[in-house]
C-alpha atoms as a PDB file:
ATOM      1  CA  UNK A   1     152.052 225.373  15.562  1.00  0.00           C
ATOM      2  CA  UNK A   2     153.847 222.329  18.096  1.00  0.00           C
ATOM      3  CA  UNK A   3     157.384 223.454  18.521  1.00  0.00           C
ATOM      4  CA  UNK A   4     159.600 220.866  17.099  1.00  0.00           C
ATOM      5  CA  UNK A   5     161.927 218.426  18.537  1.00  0.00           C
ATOM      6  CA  UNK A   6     164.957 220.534  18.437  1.00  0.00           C
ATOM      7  CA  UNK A   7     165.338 222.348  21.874  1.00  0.00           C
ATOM      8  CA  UNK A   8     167.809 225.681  21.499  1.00  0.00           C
ATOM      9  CA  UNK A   9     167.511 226.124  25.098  1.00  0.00           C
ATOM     10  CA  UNK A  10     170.424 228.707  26.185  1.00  0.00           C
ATOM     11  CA  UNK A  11     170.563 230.134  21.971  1.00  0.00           C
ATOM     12  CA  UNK A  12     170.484 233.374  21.387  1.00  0.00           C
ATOM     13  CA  UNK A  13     168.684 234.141  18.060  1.00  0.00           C
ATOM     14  CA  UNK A  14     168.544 237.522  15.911  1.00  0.00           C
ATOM     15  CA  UNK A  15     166.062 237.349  13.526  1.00  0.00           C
ATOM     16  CA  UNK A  16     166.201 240.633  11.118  1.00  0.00           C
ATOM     17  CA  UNK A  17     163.073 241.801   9.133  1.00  0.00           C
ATOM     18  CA  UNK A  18     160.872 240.551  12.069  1.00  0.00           C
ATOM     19  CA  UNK A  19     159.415 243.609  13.258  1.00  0.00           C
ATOM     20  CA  UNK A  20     156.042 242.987  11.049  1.00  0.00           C
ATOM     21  CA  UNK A  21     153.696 240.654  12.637  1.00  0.00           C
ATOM     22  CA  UNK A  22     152.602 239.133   9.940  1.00  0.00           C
ATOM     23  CA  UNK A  23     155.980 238.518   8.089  1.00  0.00           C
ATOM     24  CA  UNK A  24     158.045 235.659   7.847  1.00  0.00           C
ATOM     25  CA  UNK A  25     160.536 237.003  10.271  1.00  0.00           C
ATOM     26  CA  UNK A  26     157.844 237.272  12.883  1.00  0.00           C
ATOM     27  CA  UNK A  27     157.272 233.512  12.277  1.00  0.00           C
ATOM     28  CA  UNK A  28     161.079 232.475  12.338  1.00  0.00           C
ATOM     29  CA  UNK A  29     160.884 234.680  15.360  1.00  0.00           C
ATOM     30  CA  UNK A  30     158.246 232.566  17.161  1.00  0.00           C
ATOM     31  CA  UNK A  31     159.469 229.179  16.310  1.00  0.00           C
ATOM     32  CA  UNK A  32     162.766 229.723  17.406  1.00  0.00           C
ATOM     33  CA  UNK A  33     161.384 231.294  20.708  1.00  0.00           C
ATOM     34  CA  UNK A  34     158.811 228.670  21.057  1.00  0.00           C
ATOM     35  CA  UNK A  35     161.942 225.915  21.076  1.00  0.00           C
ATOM     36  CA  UNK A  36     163.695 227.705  23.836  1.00  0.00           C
ATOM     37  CA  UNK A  37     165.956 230.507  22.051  1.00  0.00           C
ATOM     38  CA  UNK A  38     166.188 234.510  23.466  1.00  0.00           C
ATOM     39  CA  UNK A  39     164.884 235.973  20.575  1.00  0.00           C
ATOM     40  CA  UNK A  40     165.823 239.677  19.475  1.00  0.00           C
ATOM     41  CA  UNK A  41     163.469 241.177  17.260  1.00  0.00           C
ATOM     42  CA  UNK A  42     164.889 243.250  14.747  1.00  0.00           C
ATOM     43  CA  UNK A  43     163.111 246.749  12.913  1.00  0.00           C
ATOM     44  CA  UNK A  44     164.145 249.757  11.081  1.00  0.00           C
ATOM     45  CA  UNK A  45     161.645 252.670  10.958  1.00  0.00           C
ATOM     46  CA  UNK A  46     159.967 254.406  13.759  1.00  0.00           C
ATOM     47  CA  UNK A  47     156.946 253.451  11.515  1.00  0.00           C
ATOM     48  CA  UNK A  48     157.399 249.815  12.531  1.00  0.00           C
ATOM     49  CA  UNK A  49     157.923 250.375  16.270  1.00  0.00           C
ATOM     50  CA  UNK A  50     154.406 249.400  17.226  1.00  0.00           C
ATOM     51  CA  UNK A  51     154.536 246.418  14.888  1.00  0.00           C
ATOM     52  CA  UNK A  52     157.733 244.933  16.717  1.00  0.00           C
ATOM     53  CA  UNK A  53     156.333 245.350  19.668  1.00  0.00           C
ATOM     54  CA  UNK A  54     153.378 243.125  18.626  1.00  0.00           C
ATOM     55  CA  UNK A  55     155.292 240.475  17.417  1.00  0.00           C
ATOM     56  CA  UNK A  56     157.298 241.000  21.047  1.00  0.00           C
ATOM     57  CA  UNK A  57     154.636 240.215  22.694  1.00  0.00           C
ATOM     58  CA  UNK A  58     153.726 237.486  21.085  1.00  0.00           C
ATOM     59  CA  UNK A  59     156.648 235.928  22.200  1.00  0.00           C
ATOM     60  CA  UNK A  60     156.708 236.912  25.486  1.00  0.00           C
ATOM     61  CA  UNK A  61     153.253 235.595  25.808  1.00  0.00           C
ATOM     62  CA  UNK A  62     154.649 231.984  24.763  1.00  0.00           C
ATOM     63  CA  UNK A  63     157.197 232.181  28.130  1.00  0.00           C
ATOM     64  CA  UNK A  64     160.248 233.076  25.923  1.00  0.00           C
ATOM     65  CA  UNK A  65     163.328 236.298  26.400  1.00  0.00           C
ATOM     66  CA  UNK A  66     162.698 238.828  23.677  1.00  0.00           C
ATOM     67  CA  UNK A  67     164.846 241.886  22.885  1.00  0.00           C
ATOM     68  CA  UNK A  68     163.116 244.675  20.444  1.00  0.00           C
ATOM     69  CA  UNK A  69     166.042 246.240  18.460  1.00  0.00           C
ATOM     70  CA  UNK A  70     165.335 249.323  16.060  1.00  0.00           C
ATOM     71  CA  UNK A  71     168.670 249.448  13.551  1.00  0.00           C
ATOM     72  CA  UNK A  72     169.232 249.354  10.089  1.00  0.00           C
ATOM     73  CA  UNK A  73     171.513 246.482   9.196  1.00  0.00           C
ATOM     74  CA  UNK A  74     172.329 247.441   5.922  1.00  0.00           C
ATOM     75  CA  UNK A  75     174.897 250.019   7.339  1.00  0.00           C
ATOM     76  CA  UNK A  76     177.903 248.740   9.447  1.00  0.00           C
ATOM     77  CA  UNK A  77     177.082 251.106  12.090  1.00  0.00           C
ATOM     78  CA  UNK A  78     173.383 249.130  12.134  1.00  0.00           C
ATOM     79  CA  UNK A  79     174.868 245.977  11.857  1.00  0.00           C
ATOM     80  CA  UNK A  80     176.688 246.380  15.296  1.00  0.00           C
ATOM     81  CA  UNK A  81     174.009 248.533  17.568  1.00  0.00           C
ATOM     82  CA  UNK A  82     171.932 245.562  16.627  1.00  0.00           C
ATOM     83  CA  UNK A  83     174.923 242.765  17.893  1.00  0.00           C
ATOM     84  CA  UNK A  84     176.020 245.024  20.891  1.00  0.00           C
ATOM     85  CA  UNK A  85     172.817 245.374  21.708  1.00  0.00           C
ATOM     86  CA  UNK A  86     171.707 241.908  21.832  1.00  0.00           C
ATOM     87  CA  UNK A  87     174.880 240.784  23.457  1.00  0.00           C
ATOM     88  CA  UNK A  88     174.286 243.205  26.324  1.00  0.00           C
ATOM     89  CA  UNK A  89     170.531 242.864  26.639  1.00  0.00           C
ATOM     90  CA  UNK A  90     171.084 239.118  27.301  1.00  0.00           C
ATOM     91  CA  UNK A  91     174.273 239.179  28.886  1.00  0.00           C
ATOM     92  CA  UNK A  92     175.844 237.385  26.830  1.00  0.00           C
ATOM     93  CA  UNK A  93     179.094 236.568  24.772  1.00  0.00           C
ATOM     94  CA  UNK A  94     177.735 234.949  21.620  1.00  0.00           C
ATOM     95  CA  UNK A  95     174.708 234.923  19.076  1.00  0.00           C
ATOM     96  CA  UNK A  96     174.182 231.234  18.033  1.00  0.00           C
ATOM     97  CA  UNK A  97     171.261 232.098  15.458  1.00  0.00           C
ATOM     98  CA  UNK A  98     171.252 234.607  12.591  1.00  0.00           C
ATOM     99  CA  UNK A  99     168.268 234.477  10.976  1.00  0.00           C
ATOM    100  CA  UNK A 100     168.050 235.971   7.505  1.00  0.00           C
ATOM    101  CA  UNK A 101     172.085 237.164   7.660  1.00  0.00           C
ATOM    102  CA  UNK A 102     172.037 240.649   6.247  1.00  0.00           C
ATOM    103  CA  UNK A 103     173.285 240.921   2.977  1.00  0.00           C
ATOM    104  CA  UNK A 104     176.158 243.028   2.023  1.00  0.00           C
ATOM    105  CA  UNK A 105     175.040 247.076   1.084  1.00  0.00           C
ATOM    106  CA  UNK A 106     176.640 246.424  -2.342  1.00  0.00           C
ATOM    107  CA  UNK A 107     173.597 243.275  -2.739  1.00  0.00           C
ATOM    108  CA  UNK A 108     170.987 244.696  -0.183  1.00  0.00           C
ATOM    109  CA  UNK A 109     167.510 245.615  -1.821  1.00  0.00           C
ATOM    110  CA  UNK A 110     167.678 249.132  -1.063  1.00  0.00           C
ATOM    111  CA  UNK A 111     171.080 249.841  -2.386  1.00  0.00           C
ATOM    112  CA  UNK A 112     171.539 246.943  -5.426  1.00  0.00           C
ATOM    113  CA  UNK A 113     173.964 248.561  -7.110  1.00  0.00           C
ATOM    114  CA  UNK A 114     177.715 248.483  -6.162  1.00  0.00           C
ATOM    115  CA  UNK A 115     179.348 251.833  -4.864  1.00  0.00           C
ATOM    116  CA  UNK A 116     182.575 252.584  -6.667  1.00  0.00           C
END
């Protein structure tokens, strides 16, 4: 796949669910890398560390920065090992790109029902 047009030079993308190489965060993963963004790749279970680290390479072998991140957005404390982490792996102050944004624990898939 050509990159597109649209250069995120200097972006810093997260891109959670992308620890599966064959998933559709693994794509989102390499098209935003392969237009210039520092890409952190984003996994849960130790069962998927292997995985991420596939789809890692994959984008480091297209030139691009990529962070591997195991944390479970779906809990607050998750949600910001993975931001701290990104923001300190690239030395940076922002994240430009969240790609899918986590849903709230009240909506995510593994906890659908509200907590009282």
């Amino acid at each position: 796949m050509a990159p597109t047009t649209l250069s995120l030079a200097g972006k810093t993308a997260i891109v959670t669910g992308s620890g599966r190489e064959n998933g559709i965060g693994a794509a989102i993963a390499l098209t935003l890398a392969r237009n210039g963004a520092r890409v952190v790749i984003n996994f849960v279970s130790d069962s998927s560390a292997a995985r991420a680290a596939k789809v890692a390479a994959t984008i480091q072998a297209v030139d691009a920065q990529v962070l591997v991140v195991q944390a479970d957005v779906s809990t607050p404390q998750g949600a910001a090992k993975l931001v701290n982490d990104t923001l300190t792996g690239f030395s940076t102050d922002q994240i430009d790109i969240l790609s899918p944004p986590p849903l709230p624990p009240s909506t995510h898939p593994h906890n659908p029902s509200p907590k009282p």
